[in-house]
C-alpha atoms as a PDB file:
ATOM      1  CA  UNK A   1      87.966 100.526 133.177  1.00  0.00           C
ATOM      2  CA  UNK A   2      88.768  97.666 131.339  1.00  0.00           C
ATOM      3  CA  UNK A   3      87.017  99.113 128.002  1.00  0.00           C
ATOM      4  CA  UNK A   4      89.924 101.714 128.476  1.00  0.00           C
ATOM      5  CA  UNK A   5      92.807  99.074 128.268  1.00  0.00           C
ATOM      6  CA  UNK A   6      91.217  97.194 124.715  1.00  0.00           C
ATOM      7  CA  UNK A   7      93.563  97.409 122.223  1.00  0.00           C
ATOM      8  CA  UNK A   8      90.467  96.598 119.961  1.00  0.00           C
ATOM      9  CA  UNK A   9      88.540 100.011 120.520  1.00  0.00           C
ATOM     10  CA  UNK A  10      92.620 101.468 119.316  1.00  0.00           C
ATOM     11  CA  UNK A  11      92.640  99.571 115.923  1.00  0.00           C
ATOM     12  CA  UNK A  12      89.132 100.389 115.746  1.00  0.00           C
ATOM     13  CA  UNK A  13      89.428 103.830 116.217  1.00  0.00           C
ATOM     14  CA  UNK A  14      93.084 104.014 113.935  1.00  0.00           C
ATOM     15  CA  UNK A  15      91.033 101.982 111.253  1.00  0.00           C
ATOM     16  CA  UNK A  16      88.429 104.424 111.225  1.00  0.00           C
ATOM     17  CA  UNK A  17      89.912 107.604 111.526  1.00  0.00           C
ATOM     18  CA  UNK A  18      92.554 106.980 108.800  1.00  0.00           C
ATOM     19  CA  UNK A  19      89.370 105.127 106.617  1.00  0.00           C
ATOM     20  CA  UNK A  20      87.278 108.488 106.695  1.00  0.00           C
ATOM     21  CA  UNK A  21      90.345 111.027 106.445  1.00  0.00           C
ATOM     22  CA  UNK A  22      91.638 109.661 103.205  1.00  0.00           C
ATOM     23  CA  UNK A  23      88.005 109.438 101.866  1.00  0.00           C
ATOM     24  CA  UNK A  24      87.439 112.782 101.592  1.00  0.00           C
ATOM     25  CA  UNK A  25      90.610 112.961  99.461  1.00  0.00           C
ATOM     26  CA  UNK A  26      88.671 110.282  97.401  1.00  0.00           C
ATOM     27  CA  UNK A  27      85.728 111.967  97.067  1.00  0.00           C
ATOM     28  CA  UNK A  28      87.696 115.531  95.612  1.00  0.00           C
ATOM     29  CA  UNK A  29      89.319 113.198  93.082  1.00  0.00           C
ATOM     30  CA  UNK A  30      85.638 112.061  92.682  1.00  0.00           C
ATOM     31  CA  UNK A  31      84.674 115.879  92.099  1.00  0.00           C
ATOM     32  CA  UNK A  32      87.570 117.258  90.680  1.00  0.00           C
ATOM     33  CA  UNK A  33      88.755 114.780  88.663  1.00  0.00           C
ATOM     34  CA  UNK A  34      92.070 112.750  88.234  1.00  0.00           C
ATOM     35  CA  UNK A  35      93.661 115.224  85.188  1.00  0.00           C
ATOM     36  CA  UNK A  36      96.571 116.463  87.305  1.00  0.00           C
ATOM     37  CA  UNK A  37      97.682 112.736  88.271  1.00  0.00           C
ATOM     38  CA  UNK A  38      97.393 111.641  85.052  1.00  0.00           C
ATOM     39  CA  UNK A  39     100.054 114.899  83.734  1.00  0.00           C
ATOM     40  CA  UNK A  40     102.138 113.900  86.587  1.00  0.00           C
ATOM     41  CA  UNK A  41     102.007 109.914  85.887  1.00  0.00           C
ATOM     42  CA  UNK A  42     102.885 110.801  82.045  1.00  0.00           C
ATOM     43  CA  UNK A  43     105.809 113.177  83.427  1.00  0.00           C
ATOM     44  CA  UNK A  44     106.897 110.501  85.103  1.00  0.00           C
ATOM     45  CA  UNK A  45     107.357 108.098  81.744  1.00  0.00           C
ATOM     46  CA  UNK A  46     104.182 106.014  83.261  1.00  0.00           C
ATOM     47  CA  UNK A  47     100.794 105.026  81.923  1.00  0.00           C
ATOM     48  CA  UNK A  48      98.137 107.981  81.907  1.00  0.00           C
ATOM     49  CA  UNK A  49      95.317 105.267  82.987  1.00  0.00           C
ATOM     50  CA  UNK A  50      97.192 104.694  86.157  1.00  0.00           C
ATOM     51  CA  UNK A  51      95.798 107.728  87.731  1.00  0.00           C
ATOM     52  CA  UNK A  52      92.058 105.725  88.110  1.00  0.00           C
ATOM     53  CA  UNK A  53      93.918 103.545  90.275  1.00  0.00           C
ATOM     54  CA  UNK A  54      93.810 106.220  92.851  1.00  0.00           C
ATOM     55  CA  UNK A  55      89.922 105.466  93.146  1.00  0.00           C
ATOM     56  CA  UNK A  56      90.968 102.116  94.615  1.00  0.00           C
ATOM     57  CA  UNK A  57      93.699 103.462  96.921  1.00  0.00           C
ATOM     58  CA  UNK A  58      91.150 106.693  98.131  1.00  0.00           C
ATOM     59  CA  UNK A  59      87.869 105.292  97.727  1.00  0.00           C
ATOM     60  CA  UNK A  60      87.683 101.778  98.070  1.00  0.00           C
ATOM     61  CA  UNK A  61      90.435 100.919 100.227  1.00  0.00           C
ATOM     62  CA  UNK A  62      89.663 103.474 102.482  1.00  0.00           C
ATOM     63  CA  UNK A  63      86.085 102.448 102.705  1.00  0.00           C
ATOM     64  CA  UNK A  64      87.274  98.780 103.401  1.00  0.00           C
ATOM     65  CA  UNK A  65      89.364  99.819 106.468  1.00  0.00           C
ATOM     66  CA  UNK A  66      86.245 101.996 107.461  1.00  0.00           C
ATOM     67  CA  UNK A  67      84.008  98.417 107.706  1.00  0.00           C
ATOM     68  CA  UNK A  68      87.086  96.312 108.851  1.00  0.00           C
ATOM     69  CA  UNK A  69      86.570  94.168 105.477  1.00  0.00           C
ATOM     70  CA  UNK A  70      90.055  92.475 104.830  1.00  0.00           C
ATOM     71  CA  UNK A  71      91.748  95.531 106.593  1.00  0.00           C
ATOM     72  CA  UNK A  72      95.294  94.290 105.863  1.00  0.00           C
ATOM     73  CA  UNK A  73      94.737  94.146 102.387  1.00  0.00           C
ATOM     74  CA  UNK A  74      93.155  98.182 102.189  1.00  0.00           C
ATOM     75  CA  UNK A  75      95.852  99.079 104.432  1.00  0.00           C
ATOM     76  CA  UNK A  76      98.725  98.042 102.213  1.00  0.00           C
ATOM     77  CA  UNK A  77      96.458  99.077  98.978  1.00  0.00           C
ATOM     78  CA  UNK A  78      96.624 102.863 100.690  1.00  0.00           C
ATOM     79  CA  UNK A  79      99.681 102.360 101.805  1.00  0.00           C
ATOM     80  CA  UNK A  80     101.642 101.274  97.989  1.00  0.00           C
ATOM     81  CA  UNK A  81      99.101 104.525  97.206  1.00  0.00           C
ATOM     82  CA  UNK A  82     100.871 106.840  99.430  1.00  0.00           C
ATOM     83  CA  UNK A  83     104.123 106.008  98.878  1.00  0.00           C
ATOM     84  CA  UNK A  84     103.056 106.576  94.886  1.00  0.00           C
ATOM     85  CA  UNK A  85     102.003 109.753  95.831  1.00  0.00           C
ATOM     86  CA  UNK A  86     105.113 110.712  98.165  1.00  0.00           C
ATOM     87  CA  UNK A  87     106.814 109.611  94.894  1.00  0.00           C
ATOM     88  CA  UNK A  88     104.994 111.428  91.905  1.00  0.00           C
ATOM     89  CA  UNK A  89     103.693 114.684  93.602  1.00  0.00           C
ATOM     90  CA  UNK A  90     106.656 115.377  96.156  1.00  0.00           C
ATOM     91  CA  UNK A  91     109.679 113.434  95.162  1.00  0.00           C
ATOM     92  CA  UNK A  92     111.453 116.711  94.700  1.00  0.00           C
ATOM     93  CA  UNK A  93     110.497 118.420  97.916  1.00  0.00           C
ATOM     94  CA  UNK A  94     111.088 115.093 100.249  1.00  0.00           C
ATOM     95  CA  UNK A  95     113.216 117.155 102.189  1.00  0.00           C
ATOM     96  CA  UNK A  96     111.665 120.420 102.207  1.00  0.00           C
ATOM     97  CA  UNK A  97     109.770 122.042 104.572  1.00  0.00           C
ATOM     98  CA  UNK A  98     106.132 124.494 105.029  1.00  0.00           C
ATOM     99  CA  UNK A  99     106.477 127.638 105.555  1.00  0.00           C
ATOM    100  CA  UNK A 100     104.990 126.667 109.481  1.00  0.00           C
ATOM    101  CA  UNK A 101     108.090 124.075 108.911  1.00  0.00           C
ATOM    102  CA  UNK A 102     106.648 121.156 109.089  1.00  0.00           C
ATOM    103  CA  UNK A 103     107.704 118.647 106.224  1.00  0.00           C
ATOM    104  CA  UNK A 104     105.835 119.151 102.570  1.00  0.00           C
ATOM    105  CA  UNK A 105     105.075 115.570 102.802  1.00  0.00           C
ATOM    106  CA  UNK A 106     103.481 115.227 106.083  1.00  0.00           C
ATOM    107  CA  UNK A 107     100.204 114.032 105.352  1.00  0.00           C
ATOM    108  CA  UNK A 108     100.559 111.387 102.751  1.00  0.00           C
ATOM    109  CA  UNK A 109     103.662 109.958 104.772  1.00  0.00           C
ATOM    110  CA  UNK A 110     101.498 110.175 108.105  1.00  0.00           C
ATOM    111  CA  UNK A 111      98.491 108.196 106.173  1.00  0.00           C
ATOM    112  CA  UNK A 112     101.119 105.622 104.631  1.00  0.00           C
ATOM    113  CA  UNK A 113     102.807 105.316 108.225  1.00  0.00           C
ATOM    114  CA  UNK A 114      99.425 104.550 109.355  1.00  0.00           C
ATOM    115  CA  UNK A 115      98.704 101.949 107.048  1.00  0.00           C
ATOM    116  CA  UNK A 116     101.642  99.727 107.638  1.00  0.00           C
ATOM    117  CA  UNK A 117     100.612  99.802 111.619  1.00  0.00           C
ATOM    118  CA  UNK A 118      97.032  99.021 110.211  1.00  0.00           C
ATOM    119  CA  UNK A 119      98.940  96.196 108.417  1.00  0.00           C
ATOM    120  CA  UNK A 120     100.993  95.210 110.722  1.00  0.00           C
ATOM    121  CA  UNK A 121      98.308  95.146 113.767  1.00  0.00           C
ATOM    122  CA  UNK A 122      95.470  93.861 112.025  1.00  0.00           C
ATOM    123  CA  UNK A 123      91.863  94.871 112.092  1.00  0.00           C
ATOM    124  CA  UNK A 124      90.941  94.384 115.719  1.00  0.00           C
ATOM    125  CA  UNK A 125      87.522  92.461 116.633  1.00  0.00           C
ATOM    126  CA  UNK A 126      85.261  95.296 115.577  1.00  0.00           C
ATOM    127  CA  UNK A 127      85.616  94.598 111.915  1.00  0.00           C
ATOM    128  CA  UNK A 128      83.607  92.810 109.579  1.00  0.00           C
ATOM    129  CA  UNK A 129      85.256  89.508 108.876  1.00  0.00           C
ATOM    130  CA  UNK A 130      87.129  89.231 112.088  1.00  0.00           C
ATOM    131  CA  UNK A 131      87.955  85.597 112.898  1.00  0.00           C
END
């Protein structure tokens, strides 16, 4: 019973779980491209060649928390990349809600939440370059 009270297997587990989820957002950025970041970047008055920077915050980052490889660091890459997100693609709609009525912002603000308790806990002793 004592496996059930290791806050270890937790940050393993949040690490993981948040590492895999936003991959897959990586990987349609991957497939689909980054053209609609880059119109909403240039909307924005910022850089077009900002929007590759999303392959750090949704591929690598994501894979780093996945391994446990300088967690702290991926988790406040993907965090800074979700607040970015929050910002470009929903600054508008902050307050608005789903038609189920949850908030229009509830999955990048979960994963950015996330991140800063990744962060903030560290990686746990199931990671890579745990001391």
């Amino acid at each position: 019973m004592a496996l059930l009270r290791d806050d270890d297997i937790g940050k393993l587990l949040l690490r993981v779980s948040v590492g895999l989820l936003v991959l897959f957002h990586g990987v349609g950025k991957i497939i689909h491209g980054v053209s609609g970041i880059k119109s909403m970047l240039s909307s924005a008055g910022m850089p077009e060649f900002f929007a590759y920077g999303v392959f750090i915050g949704e591929i690598i980052a994501p894979l780093m928390l996945v391994m446990g490889y300088y967690s702290r660091i991926a988790a406040a890459i993907l965090a800074f990349n979700m607040f970015t997100a929050i910002y470009l693609a929903h600054a508008s709609s902050i307050f608005s809600l789903n038609k189920f009525g949850a908030p229009l912002i509830e999955l990048p603000l979960l994963y950015m939440v996330l991140s800063i308790a990744i962060f903030l806990f560290g990686p746990g002793k199931y990671s890579i370059n745990h001391k």
